[in-house]
N, C-alpha and C. Protein backbone atom coordinates (compact mmCIF):
# COMPACT_ATOMS: atom_id res chain seq x y z
N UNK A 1 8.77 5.57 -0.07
CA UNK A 1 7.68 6.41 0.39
C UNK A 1 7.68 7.76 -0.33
N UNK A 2 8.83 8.23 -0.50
CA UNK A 2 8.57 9.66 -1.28
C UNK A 2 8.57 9.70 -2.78
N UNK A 3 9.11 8.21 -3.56
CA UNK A 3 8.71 7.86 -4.35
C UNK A 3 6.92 7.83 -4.77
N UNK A 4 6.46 6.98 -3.82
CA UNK A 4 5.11 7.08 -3.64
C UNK A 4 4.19 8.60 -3.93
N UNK A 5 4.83 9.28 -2.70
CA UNK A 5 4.47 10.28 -2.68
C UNK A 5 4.30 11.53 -4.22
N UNK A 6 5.20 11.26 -4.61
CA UNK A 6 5.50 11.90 -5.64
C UNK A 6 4.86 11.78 -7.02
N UNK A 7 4.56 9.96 -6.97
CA UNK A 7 3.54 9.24 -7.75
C UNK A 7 2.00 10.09 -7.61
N UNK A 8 1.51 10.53 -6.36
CA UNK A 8 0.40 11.20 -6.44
C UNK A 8 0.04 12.36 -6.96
N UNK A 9 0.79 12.83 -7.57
CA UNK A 9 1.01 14.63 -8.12
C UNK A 9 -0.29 14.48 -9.68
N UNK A 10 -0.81 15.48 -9.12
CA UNK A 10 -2.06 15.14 -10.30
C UNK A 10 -2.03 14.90 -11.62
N UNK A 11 -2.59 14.42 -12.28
CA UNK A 11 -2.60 14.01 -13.69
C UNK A 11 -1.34 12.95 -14.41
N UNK A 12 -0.63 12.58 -13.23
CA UNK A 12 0.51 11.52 -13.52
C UNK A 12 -0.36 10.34 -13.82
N UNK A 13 -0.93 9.77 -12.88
CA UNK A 13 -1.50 8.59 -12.95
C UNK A 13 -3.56 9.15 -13.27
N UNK A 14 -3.85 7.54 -14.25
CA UNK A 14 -5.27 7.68 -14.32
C UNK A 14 -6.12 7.78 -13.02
N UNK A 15 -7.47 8.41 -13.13
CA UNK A 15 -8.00 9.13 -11.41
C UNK A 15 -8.23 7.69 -11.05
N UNK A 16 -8.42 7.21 -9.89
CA UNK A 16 -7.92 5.98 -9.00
C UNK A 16 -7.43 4.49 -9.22
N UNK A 17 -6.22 5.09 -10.05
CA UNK A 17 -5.40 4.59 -10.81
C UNK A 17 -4.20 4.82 -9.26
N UNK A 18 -4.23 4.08 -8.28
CA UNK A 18 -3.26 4.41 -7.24
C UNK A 18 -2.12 3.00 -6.64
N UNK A 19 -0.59 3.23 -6.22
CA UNK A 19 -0.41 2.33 -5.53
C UNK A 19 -0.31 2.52 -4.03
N UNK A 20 -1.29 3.62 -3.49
CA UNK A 20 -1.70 3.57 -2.14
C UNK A 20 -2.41 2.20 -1.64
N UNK A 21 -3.18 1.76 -2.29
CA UNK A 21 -3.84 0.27 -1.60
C UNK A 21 -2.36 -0.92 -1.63
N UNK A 22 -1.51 -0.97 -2.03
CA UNK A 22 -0.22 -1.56 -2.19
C UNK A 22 0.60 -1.38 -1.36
N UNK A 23 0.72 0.02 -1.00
CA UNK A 23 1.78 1.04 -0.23
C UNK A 23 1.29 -0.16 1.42
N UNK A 24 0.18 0.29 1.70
CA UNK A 24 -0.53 -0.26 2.73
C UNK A 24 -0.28 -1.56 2.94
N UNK A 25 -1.09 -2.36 1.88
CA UNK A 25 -1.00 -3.11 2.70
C UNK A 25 0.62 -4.09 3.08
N UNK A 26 1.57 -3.65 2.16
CA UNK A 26 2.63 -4.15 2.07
C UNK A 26 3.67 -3.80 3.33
N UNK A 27 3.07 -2.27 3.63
CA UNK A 27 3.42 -2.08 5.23
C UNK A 27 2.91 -2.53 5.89
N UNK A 28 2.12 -2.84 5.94
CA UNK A 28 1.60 -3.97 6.63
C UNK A 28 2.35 -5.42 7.29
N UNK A 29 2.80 -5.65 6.20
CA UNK A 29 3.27 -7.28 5.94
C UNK A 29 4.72 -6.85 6.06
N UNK A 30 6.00 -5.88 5.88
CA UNK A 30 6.89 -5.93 6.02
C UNK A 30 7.48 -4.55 7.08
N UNK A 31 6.71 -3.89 7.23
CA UNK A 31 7.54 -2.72 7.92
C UNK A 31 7.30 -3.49 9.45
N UNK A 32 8.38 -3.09 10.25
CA UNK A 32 8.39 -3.26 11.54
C UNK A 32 7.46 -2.34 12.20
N UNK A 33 6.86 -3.22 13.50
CA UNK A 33 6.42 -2.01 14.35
C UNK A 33 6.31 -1.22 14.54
N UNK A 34 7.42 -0.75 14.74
CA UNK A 34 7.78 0.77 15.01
C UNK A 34 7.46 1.83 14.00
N UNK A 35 7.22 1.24 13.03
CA UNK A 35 7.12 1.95 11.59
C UNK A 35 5.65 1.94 10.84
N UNK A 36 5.14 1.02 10.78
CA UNK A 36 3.87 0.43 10.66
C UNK A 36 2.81 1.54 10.44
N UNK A 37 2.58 1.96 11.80
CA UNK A 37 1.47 3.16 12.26
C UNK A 37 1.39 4.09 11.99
N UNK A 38 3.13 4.93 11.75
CA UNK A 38 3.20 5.87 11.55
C UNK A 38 3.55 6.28 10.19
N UNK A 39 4.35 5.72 9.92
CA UNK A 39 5.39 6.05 8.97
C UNK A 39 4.72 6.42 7.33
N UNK A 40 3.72 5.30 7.16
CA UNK A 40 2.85 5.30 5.84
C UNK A 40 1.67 6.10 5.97
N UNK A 41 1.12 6.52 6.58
CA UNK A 41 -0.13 7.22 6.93
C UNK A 41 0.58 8.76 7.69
N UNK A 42 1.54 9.13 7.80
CA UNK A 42 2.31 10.27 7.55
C UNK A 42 2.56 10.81 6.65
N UNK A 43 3.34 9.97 5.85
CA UNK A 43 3.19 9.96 3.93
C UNK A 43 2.03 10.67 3.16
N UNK A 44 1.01 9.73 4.00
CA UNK A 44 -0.25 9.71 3.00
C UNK A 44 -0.84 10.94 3.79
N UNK A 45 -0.62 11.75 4.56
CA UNK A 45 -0.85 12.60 4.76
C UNK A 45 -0.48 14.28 4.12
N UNK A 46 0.82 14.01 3.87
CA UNK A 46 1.19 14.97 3.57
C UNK A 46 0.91 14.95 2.37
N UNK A 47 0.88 14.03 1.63
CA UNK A 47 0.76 13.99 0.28
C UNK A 47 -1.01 14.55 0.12
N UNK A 48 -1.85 14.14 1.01
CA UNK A 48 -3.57 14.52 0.68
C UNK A 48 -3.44 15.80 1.45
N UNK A 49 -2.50 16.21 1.72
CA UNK A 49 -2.48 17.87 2.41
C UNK A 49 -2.23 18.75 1.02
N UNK A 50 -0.57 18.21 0.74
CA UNK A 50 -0.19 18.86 -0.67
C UNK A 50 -1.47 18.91 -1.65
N UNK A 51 -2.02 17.21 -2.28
CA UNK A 51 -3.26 17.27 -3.13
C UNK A 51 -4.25 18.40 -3.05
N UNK A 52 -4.97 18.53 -1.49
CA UNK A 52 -6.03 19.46 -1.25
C UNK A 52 -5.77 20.54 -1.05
N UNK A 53 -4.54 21.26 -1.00
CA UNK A 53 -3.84 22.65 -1.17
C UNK A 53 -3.97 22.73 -3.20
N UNK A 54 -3.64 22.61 -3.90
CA UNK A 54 -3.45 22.05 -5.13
C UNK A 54 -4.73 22.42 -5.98
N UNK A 55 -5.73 21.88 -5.37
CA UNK A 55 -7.17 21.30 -5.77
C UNK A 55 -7.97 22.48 -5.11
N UNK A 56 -7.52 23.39 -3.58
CA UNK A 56 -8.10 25.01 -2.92
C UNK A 56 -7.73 25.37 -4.17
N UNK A 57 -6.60 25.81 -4.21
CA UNK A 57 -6.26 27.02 -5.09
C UNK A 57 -6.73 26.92 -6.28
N UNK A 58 -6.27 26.26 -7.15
CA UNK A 58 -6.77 26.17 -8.24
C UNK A 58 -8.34 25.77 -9.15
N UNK A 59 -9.04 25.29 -7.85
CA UNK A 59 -10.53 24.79 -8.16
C UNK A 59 -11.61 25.22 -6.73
N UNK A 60 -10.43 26.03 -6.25
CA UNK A 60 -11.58 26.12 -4.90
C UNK A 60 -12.28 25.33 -4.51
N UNK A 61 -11.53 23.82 -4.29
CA UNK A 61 -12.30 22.99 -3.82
C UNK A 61 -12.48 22.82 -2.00
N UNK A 62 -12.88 22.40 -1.32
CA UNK A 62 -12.34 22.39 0.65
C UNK A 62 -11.10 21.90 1.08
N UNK A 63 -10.67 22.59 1.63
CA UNK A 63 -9.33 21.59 1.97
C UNK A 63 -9.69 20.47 2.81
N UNK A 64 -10.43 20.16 3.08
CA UNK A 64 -10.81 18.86 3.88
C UNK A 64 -12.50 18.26 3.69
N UNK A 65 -12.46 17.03 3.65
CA UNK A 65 -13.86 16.88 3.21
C UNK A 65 -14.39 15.70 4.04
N UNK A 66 -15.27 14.87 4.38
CA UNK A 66 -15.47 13.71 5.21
C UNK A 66 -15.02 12.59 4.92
N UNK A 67 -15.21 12.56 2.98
CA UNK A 67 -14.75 11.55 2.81
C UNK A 67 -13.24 10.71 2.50
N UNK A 68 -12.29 11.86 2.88
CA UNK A 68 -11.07 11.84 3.62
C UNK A 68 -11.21 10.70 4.68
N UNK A 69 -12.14 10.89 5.63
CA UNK A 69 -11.80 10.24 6.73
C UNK A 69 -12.48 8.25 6.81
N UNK A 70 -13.34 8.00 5.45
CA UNK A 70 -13.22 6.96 5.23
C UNK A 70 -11.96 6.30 4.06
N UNK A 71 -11.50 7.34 3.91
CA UNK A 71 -10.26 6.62 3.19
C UNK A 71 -9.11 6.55 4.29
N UNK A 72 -9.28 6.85 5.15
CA UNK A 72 -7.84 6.61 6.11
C UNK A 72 -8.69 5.49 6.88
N UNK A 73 -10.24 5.06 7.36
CA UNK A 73 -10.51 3.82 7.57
C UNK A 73 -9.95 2.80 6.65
N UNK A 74 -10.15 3.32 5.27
CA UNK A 74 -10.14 1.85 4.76
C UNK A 74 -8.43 1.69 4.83
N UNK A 75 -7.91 2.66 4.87
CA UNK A 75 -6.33 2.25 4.64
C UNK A 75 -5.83 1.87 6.17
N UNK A 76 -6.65 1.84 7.36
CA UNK A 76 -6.24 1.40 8.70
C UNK A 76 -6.75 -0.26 8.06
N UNK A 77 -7.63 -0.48 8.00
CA UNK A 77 -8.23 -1.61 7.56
C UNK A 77 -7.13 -2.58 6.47
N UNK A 78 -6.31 -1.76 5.84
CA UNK A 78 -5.80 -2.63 4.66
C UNK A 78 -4.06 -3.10 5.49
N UNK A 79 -4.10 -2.03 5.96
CA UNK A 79 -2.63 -2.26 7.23
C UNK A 79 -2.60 -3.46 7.88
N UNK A 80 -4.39 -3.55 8.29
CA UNK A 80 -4.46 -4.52 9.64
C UNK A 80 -4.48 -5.64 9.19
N UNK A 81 -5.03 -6.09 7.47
CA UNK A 81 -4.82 -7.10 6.73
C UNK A 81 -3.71 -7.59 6.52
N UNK A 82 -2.58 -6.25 5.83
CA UNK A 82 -1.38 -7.02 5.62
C UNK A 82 -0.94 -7.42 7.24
N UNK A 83 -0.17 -7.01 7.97
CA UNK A 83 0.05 -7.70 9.28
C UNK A 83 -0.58 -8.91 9.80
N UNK A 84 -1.35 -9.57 9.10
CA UNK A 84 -1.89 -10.96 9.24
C UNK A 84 -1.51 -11.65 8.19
N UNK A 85 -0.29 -11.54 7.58
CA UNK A 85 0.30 -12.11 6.72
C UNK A 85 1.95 -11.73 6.80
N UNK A 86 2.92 -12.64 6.71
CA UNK A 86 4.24 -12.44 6.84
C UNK A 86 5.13 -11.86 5.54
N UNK A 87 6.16 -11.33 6.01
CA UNK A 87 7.24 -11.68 5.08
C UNK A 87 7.42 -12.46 4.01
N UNK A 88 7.28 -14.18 4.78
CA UNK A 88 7.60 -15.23 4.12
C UNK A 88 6.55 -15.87 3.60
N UNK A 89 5.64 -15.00 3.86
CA UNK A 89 4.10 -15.56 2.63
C UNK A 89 4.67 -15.98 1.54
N UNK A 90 3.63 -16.76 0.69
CA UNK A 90 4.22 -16.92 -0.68
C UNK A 90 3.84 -15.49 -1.55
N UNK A 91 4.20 -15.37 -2.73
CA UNK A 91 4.04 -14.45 -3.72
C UNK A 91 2.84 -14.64 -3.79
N UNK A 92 1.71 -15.39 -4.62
CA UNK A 92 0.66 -15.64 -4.99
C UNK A 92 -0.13 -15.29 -3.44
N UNK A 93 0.05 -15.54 -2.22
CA UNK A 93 -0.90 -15.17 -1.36
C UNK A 93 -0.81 -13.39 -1.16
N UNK A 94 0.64 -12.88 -1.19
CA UNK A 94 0.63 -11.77 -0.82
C UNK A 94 -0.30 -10.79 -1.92
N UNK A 95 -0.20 -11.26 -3.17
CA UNK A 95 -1.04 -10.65 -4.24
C UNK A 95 -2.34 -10.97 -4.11
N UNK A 96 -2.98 -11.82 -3.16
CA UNK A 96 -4.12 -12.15 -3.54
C UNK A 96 -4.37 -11.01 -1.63
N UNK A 97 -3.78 -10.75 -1.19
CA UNK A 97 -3.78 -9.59 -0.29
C UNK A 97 -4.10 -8.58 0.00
N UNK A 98 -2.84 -7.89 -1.69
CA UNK A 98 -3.33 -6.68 -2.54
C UNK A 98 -4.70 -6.75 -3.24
N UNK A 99 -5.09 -7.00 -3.71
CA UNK A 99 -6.18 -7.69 -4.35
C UNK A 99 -7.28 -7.61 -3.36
N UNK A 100 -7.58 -8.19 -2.66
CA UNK A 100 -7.87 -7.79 -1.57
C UNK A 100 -8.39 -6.68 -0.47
N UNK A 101 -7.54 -6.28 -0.27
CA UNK A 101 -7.04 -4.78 0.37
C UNK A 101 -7.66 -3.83 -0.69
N UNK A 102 -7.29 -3.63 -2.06
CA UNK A 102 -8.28 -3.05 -2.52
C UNK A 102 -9.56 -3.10 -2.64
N UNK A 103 -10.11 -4.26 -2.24
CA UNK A 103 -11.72 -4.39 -2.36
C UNK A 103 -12.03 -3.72 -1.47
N UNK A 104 -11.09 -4.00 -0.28
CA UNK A 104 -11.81 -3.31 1.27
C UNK A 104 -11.67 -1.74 0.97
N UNK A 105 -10.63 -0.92 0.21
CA UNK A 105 -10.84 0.27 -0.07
C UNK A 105 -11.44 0.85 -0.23
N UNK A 106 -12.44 -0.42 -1.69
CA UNK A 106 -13.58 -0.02 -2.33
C UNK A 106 -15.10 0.11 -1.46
N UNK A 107 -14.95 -0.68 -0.94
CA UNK A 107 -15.97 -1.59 0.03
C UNK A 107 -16.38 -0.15 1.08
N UNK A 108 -15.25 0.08 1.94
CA UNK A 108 -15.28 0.74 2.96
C UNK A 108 -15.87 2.54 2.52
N UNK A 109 -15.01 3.02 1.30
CA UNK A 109 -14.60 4.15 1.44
C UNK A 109 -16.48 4.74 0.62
N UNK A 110 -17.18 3.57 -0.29
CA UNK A 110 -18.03 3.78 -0.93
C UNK A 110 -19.91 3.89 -0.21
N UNK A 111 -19.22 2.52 1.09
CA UNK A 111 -20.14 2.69 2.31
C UNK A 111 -20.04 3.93 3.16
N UNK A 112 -18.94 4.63 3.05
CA UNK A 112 -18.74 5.96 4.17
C UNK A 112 -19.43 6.54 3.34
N UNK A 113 -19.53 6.69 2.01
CA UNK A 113 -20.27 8.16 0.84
C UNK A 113 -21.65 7.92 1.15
N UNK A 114 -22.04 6.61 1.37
CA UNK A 114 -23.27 6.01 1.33
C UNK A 114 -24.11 6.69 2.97
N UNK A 115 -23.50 6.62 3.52
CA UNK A 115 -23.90 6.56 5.38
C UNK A 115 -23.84 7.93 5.70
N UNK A 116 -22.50 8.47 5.15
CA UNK A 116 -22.33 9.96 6.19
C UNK A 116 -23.02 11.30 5.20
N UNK A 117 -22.56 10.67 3.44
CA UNK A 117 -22.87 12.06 2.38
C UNK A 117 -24.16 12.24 1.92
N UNK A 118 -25.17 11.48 2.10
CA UNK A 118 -26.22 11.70 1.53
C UNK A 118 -26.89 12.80 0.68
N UNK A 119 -26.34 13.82 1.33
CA UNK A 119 -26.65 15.05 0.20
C UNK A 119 -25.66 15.15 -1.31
N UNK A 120 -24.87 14.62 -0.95
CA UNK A 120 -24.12 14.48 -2.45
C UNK A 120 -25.17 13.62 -3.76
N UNK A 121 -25.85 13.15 -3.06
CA UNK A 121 -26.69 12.64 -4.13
C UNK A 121 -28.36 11.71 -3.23
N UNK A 122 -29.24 12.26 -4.10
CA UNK A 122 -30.17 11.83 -3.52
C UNK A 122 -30.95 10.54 -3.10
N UNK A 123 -30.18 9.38 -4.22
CA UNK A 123 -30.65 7.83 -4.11
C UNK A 123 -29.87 7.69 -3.35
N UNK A 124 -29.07 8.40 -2.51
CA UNK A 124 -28.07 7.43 -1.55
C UNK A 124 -29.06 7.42 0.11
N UNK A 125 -30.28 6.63 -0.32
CA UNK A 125 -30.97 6.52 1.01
C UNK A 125 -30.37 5.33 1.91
N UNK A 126 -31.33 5.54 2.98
CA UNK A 126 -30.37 4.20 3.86
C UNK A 126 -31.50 3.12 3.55
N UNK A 127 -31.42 2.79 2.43
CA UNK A 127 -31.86 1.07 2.12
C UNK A 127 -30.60 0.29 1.75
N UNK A 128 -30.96 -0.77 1.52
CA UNK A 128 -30.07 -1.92 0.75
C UNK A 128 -29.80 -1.48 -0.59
N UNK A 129 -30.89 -0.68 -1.14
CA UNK A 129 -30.74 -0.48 -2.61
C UNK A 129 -30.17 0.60 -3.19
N UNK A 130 -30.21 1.39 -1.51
CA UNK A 130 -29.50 3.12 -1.80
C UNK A 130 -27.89 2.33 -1.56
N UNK A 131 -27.43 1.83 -0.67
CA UNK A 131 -26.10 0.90 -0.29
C UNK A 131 -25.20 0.52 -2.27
N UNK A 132 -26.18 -0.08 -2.30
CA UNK A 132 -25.88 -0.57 -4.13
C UNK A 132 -25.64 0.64 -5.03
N UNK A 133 -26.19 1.17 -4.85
CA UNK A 133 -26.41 3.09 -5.92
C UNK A 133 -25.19 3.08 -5.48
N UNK A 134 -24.50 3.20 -4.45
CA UNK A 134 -23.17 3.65 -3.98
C UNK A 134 -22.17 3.15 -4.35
N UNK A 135 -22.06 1.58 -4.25
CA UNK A 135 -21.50 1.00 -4.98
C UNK A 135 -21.15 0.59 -6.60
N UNK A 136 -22.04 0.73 -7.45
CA UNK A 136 -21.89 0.92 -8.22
C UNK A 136 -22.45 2.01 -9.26
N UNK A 137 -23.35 2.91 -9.14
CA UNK A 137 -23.61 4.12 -10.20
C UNK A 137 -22.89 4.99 -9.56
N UNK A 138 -23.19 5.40 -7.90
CA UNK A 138 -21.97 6.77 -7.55
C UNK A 138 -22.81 7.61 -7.16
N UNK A 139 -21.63 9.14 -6.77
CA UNK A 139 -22.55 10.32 -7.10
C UNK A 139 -22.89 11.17 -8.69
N UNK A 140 -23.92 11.25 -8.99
CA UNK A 140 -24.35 12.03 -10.21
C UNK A 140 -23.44 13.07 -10.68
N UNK A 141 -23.12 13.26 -12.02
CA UNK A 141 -22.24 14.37 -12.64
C UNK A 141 -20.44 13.52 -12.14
N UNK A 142 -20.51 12.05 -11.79
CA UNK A 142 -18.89 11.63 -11.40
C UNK A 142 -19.43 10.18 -12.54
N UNK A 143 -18.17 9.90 -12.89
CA UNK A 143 -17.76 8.48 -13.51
C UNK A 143 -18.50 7.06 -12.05
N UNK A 144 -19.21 6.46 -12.83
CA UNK A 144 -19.87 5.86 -12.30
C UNK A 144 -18.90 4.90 -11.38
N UNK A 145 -19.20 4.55 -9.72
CA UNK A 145 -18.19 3.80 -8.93
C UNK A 145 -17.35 2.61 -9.45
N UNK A 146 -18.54 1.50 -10.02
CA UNK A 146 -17.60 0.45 -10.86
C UNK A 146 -16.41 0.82 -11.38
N UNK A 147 -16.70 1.91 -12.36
CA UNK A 147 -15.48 2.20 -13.44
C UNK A 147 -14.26 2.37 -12.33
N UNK A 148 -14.52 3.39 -11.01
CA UNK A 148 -13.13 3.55 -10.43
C UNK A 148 -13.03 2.16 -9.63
N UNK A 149 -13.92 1.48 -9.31
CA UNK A 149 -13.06 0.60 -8.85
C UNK A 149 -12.66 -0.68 -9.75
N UNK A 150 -12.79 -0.62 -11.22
CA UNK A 150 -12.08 -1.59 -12.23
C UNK A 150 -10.42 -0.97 -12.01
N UNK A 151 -10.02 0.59 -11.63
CA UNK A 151 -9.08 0.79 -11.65
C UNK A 151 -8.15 0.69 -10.26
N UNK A 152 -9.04 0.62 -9.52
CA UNK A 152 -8.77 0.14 -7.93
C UNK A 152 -8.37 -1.47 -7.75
N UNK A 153 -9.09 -1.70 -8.37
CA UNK A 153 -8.78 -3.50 -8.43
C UNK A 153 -7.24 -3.75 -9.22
N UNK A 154 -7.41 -2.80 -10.31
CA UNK A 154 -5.88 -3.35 -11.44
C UNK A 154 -4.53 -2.49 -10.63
N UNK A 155 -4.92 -1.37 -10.03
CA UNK A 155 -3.49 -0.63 -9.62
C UNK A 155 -3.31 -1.71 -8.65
N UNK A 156 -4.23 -1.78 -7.39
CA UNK A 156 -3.78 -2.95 -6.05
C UNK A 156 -3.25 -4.09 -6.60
N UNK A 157 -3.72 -4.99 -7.69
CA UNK A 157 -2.99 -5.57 -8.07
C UNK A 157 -1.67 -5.66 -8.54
N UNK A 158 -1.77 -4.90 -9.58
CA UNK A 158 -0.31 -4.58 -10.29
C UNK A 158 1.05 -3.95 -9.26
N UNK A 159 0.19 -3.14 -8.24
CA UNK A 159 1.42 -2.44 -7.29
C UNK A 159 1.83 -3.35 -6.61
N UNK A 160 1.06 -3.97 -6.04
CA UNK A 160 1.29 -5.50 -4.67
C UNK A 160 2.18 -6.14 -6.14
N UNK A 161 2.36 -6.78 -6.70
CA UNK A 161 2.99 -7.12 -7.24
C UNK A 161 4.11 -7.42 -7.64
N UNK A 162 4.40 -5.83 -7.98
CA UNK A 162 5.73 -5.00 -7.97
C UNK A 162 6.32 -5.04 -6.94
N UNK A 163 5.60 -4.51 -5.83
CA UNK A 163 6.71 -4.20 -4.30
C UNK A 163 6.75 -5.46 -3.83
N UNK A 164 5.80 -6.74 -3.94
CA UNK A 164 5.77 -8.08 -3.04
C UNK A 164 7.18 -8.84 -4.13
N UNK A 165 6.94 -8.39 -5.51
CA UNK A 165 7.74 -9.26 -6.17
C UNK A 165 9.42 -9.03 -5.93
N UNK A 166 9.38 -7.42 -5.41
CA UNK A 166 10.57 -6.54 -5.23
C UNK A 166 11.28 -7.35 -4.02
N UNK A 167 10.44 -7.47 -3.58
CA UNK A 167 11.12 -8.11 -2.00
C UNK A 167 11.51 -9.51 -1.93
N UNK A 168 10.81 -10.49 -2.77
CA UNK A 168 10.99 -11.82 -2.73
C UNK A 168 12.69 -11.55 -3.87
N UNK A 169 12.65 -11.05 -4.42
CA UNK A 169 13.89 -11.09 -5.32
C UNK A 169 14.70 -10.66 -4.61
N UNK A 170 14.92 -9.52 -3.57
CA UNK A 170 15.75 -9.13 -2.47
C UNK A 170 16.07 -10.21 -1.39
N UNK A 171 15.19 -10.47 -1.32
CA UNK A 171 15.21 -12.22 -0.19
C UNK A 171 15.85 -13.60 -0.86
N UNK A 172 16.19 -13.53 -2.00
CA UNK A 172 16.90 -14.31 -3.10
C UNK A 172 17.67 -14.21 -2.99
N UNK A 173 18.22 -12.92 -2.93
CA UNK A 173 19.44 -12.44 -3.64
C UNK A 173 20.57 -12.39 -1.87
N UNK A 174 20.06 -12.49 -0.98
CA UNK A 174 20.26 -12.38 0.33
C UNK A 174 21.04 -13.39 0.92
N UNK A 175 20.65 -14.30 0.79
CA UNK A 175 21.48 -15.26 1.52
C UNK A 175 22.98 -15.30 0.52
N UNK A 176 22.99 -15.33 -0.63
CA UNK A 176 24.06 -15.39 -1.71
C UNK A 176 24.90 -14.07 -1.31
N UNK A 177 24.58 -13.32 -0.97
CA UNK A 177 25.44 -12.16 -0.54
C UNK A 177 25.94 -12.23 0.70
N UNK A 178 24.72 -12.71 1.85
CA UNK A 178 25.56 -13.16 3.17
C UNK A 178 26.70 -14.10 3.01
N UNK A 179 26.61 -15.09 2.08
CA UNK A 179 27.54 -16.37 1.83
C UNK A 179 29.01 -15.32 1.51
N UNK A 180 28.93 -14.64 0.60
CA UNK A 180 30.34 -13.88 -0.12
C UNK A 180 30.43 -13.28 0.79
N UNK A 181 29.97 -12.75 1.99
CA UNK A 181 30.65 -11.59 2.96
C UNK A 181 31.76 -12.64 3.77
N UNK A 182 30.68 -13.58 4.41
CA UNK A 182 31.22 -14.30 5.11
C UNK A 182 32.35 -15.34 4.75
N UNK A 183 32.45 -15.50 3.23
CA UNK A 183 33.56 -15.64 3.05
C UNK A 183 34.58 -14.93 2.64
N UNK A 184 34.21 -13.32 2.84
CA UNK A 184 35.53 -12.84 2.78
C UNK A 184 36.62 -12.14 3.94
N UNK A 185 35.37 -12.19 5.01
CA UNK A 185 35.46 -12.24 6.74
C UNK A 185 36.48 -13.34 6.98
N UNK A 186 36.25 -14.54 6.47
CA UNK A 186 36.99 -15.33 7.29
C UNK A 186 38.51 -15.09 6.97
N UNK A 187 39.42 -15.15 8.20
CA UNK A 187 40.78 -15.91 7.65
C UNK A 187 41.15 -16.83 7.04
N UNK A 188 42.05 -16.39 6.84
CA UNK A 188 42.35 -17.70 5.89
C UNK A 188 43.37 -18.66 6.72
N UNK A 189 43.36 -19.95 6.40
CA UNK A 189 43.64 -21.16 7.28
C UNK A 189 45.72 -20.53 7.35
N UNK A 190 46.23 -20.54 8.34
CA UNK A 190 47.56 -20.65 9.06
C UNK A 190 48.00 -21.44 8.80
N UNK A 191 48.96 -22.10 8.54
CA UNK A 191 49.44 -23.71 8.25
C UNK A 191 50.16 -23.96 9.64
N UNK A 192 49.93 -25.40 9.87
CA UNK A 192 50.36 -25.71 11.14
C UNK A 192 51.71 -25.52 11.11
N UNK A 193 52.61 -25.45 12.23
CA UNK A 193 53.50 -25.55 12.38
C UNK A 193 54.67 -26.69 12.52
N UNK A 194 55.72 -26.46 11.94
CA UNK A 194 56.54 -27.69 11.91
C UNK A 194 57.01 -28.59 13.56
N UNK A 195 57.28 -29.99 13.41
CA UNK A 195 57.43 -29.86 14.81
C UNK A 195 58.74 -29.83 14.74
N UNK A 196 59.36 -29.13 16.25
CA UNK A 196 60.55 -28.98 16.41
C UNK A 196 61.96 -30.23 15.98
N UNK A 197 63.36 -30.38 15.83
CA UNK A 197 63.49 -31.43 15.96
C UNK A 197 64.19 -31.31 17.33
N UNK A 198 64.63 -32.23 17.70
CA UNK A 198 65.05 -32.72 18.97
C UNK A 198 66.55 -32.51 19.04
N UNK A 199 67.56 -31.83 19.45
CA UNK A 199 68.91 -31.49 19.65
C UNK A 199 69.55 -32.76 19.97
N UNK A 200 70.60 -32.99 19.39
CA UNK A 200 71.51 -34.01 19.54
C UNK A 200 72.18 -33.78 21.10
């Protein structure tokens, strides 16, 4: 996680070039309960606190904006995906997850620009066709939506990948290590004892 975190520091990675859609949904699928709700969306908090402190100062941009709050939909949304998938998924399903999970990123966070921002750009009416403008041309004076989400599609992929592939090799490597503990736990066999002989 603070790995993660640290990954977000500006100009490291290309602009939504992220393994937040990964982070997600993989907590999803492996963090316990207890951890789930909080733990990754704490993260991702502090880290879009640090970002928008970063981005005040230096660009006077808001420290908070609306469309903040469809990116923590879509990342409740990508949580609730992975948790409908196990541990012991196969590899190929958990990637097709990630994969996935980023569409809904895309999906969700591009319909919130569409519904709540309208003044950010003027074709974003409430038709079917203003819906589409959103999805793929954007807001005016930004890199058109497609383009970020060709990079939304390849990070979710590539990250789910990495961390799903990370874990199946840990789950490999697991039982072979339980085997050597447990055989070095055990005692080792006593030899029976002689039987007495019998006194004349």
């Amino acid at each position: 996680m603070v790995v993660f975190a640290l990954s977000r520091w500006p100009g490291l990675m290309p602009w939504n070039f992220s393994a937040a859609y990964a982070l997600m949904f993989c907590a999803g699928v492996y963090f316990p309960k207890r951890l789930v709700w909080w733990l990754p969306f704490v993260t991702m908090l502090v880290a879009d606190t640090a970002l928008n402190w970063y981005h005040h100062t230096h660009y006077g941009t808001p420290m908070f904006s609306t469309d903040l709050i469809g990116n923590y939909l879509a990342y409740i949304a990508i949580v609730w995906l992975g948790r409908m998938f196990g541990p012991k998924a196969r590899f190929l399903s958990l990637l097709a997850g990630g994969i996935l999970g980023a569409i809904l990123f895309y999906l969700i966070t591009n319909t919130f620009s569409w519904f709540f921002n309208p003044f950010q750009n003027p074709e974003y009416i409430k038709t079917f066709g203003g819906w589409l403008t959103a999805l793929t041309k954007g807001t005016a004076g930004y890199a058109q939506t497609w383009e970020f989400f060709e990079k939304t599609l390849t990070s979710g992929g590539i990250f789910t990948g990495l961390f799903a592939g990370a874990m199946k090799f840990m789950e490999a490597l697991g039982p072979a290590e339980e085997e050597e503990a447990q055989e070095k736990e055990e005692p080792a066999e006593k030899p029976e004892p002689e039987p007495e002989k019998a006194e004349a």
